[in-house]
Each structure stands twice: as structure tokens, then as C-alpha cells.
PDB file of N, CA and C in Angstrom:
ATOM      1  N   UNK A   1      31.684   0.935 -87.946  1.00  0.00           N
ATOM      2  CA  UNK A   1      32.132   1.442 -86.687  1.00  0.00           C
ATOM      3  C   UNK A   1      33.524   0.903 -86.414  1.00  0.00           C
ATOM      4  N   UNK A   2      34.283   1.300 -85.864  1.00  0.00           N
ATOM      5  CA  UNK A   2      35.860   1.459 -85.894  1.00  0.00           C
ATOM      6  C   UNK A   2      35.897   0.802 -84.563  1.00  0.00           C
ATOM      7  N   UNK A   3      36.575  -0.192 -84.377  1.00  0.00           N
ATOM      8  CA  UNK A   3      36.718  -0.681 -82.921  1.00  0.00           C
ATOM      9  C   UNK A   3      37.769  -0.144 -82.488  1.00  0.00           C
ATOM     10  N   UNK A   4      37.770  -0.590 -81.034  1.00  0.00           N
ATOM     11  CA  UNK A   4      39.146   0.166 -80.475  1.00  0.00           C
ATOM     12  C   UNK A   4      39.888  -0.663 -80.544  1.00  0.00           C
ATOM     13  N   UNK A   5      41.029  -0.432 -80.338  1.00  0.00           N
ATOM     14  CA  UNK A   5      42.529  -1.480 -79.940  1.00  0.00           C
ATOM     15  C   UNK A   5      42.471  -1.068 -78.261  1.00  0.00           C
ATOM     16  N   UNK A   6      42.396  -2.509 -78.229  1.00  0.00           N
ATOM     17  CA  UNK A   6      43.233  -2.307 -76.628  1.00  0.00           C
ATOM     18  C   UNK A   6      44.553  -2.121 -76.689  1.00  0.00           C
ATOM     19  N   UNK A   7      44.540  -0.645 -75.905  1.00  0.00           N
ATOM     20  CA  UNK A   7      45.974  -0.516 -75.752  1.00  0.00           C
ATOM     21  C   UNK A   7      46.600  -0.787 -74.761  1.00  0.00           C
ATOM     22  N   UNK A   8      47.165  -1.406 -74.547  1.00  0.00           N
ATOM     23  CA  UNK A   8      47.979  -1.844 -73.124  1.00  0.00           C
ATOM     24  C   UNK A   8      48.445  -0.578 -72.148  1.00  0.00           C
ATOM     25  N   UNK A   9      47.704  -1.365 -70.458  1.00  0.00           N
ATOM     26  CA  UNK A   9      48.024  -0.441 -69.997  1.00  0.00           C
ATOM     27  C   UNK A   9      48.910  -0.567 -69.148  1.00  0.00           C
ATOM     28  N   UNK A  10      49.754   0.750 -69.310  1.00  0.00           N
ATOM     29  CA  UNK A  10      51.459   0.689 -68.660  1.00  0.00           C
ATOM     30  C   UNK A  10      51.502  -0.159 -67.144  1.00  0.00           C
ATOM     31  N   UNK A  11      51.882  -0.795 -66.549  1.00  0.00           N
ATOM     32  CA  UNK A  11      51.833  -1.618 -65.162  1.00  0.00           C
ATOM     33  C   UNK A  11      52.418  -0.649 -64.237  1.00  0.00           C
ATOM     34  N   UNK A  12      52.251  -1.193 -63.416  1.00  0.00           N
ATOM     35  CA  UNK A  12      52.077  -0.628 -62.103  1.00  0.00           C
ATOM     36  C   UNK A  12      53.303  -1.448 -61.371  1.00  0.00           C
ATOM     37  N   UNK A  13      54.183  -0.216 -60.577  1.00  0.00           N
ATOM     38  CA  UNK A  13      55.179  -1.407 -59.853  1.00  0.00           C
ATOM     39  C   UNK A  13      54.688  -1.831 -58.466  1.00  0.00           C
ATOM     40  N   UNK A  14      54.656  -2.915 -58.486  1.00  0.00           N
ATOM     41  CA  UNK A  14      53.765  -4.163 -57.756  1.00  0.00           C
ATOM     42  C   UNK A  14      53.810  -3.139 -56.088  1.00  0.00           C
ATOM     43  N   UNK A  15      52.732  -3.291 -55.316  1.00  0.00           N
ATOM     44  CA  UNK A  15      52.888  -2.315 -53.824  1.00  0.00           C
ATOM     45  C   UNK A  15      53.987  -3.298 -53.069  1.00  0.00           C
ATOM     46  N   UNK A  16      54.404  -2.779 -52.350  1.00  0.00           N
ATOM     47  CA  UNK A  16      55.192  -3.398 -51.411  1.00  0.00           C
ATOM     48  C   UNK A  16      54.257  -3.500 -50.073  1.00  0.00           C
ATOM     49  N   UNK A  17      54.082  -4.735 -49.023  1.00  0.00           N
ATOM     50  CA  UNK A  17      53.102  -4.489 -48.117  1.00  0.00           C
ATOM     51  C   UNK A  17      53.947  -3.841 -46.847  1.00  0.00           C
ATOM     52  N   UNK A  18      53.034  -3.061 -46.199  1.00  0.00           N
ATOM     53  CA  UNK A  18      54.113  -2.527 -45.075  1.00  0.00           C
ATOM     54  C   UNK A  18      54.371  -3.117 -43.907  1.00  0.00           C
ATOM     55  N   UNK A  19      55.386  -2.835 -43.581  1.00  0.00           N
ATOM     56  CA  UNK A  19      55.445  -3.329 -42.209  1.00  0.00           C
ATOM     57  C   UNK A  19      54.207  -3.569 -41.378  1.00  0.00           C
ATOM     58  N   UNK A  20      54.373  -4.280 -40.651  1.00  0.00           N
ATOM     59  CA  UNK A  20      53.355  -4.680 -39.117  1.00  0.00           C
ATOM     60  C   UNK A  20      53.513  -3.484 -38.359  1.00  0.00           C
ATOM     61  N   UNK A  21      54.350  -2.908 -37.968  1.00  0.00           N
ATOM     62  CA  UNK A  21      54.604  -1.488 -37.054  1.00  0.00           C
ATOM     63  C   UNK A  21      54.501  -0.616 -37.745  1.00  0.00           C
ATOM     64  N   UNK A  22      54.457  -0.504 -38.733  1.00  0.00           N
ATOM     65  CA  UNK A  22      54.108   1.002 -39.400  1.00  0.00           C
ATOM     66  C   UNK A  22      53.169   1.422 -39.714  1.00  0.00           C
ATOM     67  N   UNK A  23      52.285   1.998 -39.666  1.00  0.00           N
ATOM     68  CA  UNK A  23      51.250   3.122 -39.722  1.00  0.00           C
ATOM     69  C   UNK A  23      51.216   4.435 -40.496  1.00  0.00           C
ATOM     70  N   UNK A  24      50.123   5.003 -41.195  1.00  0.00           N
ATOM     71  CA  UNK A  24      49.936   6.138 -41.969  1.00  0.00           C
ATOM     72  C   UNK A  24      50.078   7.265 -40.499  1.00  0.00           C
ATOM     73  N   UNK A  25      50.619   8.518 -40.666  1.00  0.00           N
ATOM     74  CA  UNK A  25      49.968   9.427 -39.779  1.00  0.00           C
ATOM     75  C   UNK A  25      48.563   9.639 -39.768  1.00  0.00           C
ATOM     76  N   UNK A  26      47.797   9.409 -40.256  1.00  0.00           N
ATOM     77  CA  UNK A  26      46.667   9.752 -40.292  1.00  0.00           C
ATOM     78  C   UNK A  26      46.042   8.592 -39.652  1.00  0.00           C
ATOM     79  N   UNK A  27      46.450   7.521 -40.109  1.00  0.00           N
ATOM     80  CA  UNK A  27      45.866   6.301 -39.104  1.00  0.00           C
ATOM     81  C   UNK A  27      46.365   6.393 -37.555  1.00  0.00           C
ATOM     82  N   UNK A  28      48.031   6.917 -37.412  1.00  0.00           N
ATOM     83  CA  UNK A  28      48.058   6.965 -35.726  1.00  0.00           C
ATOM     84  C   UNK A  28      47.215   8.267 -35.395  1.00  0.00           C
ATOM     85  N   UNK A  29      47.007   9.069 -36.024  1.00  0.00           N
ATOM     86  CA  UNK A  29      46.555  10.311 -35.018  1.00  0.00           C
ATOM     87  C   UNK A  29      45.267   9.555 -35.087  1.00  0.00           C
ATOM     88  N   UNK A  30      44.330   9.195 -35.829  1.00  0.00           N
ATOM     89  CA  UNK A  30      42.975   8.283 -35.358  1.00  0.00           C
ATOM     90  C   UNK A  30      42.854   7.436 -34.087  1.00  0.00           C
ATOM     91  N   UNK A  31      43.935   6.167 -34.565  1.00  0.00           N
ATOM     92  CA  UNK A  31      44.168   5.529 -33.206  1.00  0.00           C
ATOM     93  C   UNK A  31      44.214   6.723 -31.405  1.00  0.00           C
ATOM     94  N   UNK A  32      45.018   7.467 -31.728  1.00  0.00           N
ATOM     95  CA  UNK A  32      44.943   8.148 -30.938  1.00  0.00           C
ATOM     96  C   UNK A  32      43.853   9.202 -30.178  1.00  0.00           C
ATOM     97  N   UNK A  33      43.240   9.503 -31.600  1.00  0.00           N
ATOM     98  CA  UNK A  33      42.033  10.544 -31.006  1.00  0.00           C
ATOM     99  C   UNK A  33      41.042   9.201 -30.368  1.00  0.00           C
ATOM    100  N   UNK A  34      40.660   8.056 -30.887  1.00  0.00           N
ATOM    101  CA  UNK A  34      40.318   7.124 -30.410  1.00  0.00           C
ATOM    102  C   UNK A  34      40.703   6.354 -29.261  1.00  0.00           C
ATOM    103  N   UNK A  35      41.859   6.359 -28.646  1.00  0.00           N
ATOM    104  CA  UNK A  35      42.384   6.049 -27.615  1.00  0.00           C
ATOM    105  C   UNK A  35      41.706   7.577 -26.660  1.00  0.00           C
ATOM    106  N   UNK A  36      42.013   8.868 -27.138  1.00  0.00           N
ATOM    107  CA  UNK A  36      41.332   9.595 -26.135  1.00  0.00           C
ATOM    108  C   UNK A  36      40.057   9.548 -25.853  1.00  0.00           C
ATOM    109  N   UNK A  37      39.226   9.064 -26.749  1.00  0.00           N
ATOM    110  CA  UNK A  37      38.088   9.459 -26.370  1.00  0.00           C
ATOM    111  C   UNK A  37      37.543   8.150 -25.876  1.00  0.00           C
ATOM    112  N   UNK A  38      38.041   6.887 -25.717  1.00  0.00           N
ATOM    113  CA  UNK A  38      37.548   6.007 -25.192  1.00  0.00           C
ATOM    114  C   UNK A  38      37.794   6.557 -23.499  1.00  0.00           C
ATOM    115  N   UNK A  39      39.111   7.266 -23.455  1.00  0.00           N
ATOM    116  CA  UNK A  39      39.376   7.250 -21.877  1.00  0.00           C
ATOM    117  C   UNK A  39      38.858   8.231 -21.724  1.00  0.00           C
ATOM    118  N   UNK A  40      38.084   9.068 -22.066  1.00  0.00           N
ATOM    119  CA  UNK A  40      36.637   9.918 -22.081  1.00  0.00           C
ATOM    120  C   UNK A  40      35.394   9.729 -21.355  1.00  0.00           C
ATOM    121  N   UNK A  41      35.196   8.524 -22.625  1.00  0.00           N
ATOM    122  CA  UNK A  41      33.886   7.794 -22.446  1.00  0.00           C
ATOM    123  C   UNK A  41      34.154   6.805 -20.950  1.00  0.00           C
ATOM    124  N   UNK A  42      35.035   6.271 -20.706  1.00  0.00           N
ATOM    125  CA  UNK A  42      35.445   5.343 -19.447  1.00  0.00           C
ATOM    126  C   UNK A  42      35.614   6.120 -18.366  1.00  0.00           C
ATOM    127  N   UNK A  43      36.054   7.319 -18.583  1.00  0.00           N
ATOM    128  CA  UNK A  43      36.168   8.290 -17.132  1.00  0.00           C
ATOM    129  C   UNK A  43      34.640   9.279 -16.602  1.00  0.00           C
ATOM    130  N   UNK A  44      33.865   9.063 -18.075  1.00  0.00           N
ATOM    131  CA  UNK A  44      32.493   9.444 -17.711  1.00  0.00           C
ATOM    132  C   UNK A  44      31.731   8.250 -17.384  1.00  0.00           C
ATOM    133  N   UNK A  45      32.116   7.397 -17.954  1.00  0.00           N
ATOM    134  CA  UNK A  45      31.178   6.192 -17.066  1.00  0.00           C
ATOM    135  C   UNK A  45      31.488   6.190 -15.697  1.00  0.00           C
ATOM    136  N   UNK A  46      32.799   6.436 -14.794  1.00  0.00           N
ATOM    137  CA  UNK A  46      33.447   6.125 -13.790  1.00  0.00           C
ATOM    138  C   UNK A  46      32.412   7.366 -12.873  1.00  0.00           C
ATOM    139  N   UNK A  47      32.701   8.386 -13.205  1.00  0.00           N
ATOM    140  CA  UNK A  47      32.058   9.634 -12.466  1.00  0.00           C
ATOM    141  C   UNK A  47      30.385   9.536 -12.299  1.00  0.00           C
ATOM    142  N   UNK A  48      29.881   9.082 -13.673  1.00  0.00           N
ATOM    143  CA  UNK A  48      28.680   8.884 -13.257  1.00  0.00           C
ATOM    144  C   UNK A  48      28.117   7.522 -12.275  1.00  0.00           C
ATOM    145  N   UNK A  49      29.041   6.751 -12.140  1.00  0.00           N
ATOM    146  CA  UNK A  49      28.544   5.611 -11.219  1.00  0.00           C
ATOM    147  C   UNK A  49      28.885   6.428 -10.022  1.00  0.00           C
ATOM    148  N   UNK A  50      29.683   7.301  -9.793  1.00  0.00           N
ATOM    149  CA  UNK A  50      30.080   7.799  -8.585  1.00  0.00           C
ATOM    150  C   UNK A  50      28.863   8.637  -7.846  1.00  0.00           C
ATOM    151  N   UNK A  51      28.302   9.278  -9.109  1.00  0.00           N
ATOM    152  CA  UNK A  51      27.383  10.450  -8.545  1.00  0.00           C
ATOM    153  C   UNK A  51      26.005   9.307  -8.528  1.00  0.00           C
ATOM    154  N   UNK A  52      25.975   8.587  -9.366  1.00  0.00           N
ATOM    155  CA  UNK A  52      24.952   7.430  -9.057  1.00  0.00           C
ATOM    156  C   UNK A  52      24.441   7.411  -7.938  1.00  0.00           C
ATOM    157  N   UNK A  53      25.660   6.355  -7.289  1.00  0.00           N
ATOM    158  CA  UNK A  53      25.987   5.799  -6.155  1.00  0.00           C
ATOM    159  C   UNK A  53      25.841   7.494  -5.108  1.00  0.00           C
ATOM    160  N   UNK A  54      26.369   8.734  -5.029  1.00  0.00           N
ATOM    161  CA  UNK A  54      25.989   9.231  -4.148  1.00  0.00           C
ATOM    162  C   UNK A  54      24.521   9.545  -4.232  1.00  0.00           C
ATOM    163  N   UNK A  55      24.121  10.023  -5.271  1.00  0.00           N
ATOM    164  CA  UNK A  55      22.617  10.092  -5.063  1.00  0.00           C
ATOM    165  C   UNK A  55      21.516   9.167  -4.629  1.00  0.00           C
ATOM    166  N   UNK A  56      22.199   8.038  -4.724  1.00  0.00           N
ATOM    167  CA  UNK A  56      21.238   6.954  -4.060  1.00  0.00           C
ATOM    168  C   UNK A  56      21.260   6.943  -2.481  1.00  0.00           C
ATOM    169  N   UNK A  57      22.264   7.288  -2.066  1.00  0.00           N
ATOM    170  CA  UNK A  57      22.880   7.266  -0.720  1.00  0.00           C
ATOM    171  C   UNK A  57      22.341   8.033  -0.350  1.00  0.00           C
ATOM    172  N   UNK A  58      22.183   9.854  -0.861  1.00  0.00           N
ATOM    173  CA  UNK A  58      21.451  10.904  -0.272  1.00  0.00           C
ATOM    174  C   UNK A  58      19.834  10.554  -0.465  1.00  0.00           C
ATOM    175  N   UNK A  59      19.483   9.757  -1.675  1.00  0.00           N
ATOM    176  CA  UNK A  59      17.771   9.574  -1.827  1.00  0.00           C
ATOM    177  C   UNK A  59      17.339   7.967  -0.165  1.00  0.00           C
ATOM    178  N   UNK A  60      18.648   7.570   0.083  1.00  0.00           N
ATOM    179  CA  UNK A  60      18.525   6.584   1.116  1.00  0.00           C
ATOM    180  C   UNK A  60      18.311   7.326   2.698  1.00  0.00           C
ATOM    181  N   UNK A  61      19.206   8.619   2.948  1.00  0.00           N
ATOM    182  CA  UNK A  61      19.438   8.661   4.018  1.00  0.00           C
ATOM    183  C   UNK A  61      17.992   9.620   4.043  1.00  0.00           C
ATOM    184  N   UNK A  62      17.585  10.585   3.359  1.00  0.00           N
ATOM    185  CA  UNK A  62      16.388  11.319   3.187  1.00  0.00           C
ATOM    186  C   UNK A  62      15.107  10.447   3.412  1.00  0.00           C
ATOM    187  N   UNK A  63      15.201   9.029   3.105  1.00  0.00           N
ATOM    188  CA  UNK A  63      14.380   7.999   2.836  1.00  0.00           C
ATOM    189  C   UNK A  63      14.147   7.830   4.724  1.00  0.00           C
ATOM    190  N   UNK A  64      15.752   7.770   5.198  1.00  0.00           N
ATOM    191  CA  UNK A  64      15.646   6.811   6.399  1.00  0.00           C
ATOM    192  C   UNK A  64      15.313   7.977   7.357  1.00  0.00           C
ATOM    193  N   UNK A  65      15.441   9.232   7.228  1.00  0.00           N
ATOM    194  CA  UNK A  65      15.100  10.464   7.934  1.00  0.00           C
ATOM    195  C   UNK A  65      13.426  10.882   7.891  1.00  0.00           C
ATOM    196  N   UNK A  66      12.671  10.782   6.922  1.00  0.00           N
ATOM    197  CA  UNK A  66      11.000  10.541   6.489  1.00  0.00           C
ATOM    198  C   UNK A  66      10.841   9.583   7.662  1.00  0.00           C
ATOM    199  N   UNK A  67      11.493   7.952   7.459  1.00  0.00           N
ATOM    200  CA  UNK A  67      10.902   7.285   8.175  1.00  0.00           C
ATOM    201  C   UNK A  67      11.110   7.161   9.978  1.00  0.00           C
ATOM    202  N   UNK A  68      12.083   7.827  10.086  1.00  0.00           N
ATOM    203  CA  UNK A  68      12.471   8.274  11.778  1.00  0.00           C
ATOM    204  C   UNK A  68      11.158   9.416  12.294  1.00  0.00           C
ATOM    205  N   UNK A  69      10.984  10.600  11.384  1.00  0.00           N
ATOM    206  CA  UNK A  69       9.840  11.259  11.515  1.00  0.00           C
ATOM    207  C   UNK A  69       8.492  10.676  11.439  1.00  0.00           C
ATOM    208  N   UNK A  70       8.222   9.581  10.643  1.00  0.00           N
ATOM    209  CA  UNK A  70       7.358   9.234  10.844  1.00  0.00           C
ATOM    210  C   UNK A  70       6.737   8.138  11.695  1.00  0.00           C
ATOM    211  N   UNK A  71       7.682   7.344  12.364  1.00  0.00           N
ATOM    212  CA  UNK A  71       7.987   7.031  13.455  1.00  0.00           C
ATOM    213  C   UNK A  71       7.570   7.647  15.024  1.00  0.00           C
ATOM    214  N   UNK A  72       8.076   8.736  14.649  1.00  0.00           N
ATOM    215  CA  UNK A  72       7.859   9.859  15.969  1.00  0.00           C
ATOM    216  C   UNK A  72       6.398  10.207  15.996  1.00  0.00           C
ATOM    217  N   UNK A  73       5.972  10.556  15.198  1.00  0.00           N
ATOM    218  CA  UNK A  73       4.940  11.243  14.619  1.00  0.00           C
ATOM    219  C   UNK A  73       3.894  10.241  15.407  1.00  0.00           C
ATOM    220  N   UNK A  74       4.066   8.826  14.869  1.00  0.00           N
ATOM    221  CA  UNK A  74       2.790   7.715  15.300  1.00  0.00           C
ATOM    222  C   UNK A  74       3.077   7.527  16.466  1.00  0.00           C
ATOM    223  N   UNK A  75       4.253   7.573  17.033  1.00  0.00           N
ATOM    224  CA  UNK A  75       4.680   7.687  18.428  1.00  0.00           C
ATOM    225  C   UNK A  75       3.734   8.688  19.479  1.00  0.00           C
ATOM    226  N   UNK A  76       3.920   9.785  18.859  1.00  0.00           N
ATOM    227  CA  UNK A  76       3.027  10.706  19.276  1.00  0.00           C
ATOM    228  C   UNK A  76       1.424  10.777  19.158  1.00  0.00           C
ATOM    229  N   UNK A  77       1.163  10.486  18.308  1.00  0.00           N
ATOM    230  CA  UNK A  77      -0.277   9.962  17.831  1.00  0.00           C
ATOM    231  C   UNK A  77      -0.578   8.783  18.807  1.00  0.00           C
ATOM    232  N   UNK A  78      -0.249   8.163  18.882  1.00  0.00           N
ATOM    233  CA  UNK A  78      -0.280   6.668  19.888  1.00  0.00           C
ATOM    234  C   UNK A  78      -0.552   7.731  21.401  1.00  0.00           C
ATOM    235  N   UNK A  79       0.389   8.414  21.780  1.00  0.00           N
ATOM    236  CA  UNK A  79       0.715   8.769  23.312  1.00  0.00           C
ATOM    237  C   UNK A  79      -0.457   9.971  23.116  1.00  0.00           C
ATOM    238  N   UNK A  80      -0.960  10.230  22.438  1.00  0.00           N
ATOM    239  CA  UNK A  80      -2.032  11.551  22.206  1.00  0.00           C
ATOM    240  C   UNK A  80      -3.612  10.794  22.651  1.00  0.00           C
ATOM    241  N   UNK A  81      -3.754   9.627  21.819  1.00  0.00           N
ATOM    242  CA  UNK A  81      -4.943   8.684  22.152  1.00  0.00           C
ATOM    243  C   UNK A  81      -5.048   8.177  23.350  1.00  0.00           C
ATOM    244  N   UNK A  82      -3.970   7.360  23.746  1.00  0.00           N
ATOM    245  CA  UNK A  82      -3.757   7.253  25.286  1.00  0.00           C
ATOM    246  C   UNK A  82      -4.059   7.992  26.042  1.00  0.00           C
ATOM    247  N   UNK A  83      -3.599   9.277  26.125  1.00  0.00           N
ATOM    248  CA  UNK A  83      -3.977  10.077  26.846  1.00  0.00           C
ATOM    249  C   UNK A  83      -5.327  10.960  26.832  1.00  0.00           C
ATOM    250  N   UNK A  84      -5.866  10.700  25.455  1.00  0.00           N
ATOM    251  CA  UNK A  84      -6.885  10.901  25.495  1.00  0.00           C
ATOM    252  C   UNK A  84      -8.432   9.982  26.558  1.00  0.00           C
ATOM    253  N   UNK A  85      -7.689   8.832  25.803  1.00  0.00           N
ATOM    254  CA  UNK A  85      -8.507   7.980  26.770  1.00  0.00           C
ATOM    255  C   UNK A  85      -8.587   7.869  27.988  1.00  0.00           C
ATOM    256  N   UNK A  86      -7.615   8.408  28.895  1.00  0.00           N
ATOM    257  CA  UNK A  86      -7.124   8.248  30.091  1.00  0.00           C
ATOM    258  C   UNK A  86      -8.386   9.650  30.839  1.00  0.00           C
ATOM    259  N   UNK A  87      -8.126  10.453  30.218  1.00  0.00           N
ATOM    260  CA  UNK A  87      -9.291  11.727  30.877  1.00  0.00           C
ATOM    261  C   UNK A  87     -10.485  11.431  30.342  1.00  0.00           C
ATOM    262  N   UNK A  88     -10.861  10.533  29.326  1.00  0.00           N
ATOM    263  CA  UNK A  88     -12.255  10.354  29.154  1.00  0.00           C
ATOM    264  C   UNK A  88     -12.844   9.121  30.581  1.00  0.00           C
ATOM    265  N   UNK A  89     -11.630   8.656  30.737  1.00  0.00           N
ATOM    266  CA  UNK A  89     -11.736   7.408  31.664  1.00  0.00           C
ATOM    267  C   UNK A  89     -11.697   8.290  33.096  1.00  0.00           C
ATOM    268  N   UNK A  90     -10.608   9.040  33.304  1.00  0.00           N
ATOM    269  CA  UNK A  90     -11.314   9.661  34.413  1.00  0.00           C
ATOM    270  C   UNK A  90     -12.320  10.797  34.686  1.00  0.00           C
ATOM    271  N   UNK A  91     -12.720  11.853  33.556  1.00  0.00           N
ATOM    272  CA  UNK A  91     -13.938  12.287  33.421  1.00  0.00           C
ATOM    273  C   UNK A  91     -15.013  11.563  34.275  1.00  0.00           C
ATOM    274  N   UNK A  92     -15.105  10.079  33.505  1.00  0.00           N
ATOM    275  CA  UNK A  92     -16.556   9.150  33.693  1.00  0.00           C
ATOM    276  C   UNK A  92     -15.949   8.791  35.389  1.00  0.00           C
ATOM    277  N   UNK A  93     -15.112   8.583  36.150  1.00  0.00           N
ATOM    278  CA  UNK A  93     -14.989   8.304  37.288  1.00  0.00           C
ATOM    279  C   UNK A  93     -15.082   9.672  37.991  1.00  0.00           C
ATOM    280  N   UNK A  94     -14.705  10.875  37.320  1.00  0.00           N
ATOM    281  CA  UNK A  94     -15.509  11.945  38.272  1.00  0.00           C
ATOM    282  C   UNK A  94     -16.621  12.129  38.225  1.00  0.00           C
ATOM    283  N   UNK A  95     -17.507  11.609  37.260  1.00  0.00           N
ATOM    284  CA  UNK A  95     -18.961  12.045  37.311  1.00  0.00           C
ATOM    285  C   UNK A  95     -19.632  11.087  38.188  1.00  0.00           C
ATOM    286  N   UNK A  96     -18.836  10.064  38.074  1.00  0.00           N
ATOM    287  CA  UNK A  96     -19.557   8.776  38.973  1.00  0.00           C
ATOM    288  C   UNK A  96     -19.488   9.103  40.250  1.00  0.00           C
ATOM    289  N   UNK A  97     -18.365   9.741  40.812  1.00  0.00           N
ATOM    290  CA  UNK A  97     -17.657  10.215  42.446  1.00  0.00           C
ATOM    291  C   UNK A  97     -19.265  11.259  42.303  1.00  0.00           C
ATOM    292  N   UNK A  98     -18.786  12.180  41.601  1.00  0.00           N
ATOM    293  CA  UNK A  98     -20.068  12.988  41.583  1.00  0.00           C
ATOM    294  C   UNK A  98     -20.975  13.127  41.834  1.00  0.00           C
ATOM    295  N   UNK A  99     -21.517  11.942  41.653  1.00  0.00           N
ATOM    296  CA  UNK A  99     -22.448  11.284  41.379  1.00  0.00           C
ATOM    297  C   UNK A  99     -22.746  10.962  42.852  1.00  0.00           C
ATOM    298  N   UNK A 100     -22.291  10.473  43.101  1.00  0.00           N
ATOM    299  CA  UNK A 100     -22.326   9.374  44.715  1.00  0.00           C
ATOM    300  C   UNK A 100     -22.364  10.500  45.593  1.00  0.00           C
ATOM    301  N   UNK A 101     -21.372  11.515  45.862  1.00  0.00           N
ATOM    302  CA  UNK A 101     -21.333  12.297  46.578  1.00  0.00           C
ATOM    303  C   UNK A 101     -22.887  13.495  46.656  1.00  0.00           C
ATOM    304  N   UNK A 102     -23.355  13.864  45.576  1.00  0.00           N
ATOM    305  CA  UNK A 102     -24.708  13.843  45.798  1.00  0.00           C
ATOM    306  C   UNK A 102     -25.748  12.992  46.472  1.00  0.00           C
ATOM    307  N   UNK A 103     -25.669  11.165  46.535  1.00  0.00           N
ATOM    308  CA  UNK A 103     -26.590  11.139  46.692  1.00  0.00           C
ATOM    309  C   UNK A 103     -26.070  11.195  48.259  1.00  0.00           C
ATOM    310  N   UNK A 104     -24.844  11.068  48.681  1.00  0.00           N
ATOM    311  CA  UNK A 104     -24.389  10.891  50.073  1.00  0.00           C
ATOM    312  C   UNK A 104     -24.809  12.070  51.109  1.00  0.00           C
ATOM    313  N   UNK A 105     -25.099  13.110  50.231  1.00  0.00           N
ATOM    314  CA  UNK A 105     -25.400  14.533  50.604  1.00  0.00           C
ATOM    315  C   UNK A 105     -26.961  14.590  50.621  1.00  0.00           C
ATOM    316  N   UNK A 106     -27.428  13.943  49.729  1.00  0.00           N
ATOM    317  CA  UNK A 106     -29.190  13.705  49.497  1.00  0.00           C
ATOM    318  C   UNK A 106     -29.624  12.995  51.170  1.00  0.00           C
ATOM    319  N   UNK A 107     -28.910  11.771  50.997  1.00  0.00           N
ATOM    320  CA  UNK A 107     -29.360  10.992  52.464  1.00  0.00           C
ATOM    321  C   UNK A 107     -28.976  11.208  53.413  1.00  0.00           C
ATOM    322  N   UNK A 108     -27.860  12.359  53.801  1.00  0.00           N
ATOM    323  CA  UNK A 108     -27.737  13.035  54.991  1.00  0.00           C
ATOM    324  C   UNK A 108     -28.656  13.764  55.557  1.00  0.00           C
ATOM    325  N   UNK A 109     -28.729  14.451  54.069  1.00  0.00           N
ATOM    326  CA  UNK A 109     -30.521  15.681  54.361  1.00  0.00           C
ATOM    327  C   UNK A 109     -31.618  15.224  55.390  1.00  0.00           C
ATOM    328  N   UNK A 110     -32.108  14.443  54.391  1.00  0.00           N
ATOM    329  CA  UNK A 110     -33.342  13.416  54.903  1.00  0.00           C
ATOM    330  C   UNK A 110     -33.045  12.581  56.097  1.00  0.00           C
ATOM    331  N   UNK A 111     -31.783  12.359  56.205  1.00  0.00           N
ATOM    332  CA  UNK A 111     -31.877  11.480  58.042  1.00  0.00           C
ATOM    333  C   UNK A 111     -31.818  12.359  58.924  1.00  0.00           C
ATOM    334  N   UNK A 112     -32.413  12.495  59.967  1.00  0.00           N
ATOM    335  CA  UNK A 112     -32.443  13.159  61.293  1.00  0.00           C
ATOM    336  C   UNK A 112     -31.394  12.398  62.171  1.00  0.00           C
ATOM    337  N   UNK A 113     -30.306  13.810  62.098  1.00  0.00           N
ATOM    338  CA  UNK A 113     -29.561  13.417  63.363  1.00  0.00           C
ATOM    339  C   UNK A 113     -29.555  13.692  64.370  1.00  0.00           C
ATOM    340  N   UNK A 114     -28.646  13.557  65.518  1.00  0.00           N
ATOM    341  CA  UNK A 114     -28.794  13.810  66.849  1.00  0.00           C
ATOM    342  C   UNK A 114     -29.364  15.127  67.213  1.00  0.00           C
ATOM    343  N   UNK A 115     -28.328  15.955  66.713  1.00  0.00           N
ATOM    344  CA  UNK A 115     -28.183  17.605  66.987  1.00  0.00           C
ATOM    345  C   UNK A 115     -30.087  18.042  66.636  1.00  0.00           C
ATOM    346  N   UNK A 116     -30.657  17.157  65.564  1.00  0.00           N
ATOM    347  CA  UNK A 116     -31.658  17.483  65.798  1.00  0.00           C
ATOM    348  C   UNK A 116     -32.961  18.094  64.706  1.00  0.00           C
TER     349      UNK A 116
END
């Protein structure tokens, strides 16, 4: 079997490193599409804390409007019982008047008065 010869291979003229400020186009337009889309991503974070923040505000004031109604509501419920009680309470004092005034009418009957 026949070996090879290494044949020497022709060199290379050494890279030069580039500048600190210089850049491929292809690397600034990256940087750049990357610079846009961070201020993308940062201006959608910004908007959504915004709408966040209003929707919490509208789920707050809806919150504090339920509880004003329901407020009223027991308000009313309260002044409904009261008043319920109040005619059961005087019901039982008209039946009692009622009451009396029969028998006041009973023992008039039965006493003999003047007239006769």
C-alpha cells in the first residue's frame, strides 16, 4: 500500500482582528432587529400593565357597586322585618282593644241602668 506524502498545505495569510467598532452588516442589522423587538416586547409589557391595572380598577369599582346594592338591599330587608313586626305588634293590640271593648259592651248589657 502506497502511503501518502503529506503535502504541505499552502498557509493562510494570518486574519487581521477587527476593530472594536466595526461590525458585519449582518451582525448590525441583527443588533438592530433585536434592539426593535426588545422595544416591542417592553412596550407590550408597558400596555399590558396598563390594561391590567384598568381592569382591576373596573373589576374594583363593579366590586364596590355589588356591595353598595347589597347594602341597600339588607337595608331594606332590615326596614321590611321591622315593619313587619310593628303590625303584628299592633294587630295583637287591636285584638286585645277588641277584645276589651266586647267585654265592656257584654257588662253594659247585663247592668241595669237608670233609664231602665
Amino acid at each position: 500500500m502506497p502511503t501518502r506524502s503529506a503535502r504541505p498545505r499552502p498557509k493562510r495569510p494570518p486574519r487581521r482582528p477587527r476593530a472594536q467598532g466595526a461590525a458585519s452588516p449582518g451582525l448590525r442589522a441583527l443588533q438592530a432587529r433585536l434592539a426593535r423587538v426588545t422595544a416591542q416586547v417592553e412596550a407590550l409589557r408597558r400596555r399590558h400593565v396598563r390594561e391590567l391595572a384598568a381592569a382591576r380598577r373596573a373589576a374594583d369599582q363593579r366590586l364596590a357597586a355589588l356591595m353598595r346594592e347589597l347594602t341597600a338591599l339588607r337595608h331594606h330587608e332590615a326596614r321590611a322585618q321591622a315593619l313587619t313586626r310593628l303590625l303584628a305588634e299592633r294587630d295583637i293590640a287591636l285584638a286585645h282593644q277588641a277584645r276589651r271593648i266586647a267585654e265592656l259592651e257584654a257588662a253594659l248589657l247585663r247592668t241595669p241602668t237608670q233609664l231602665g
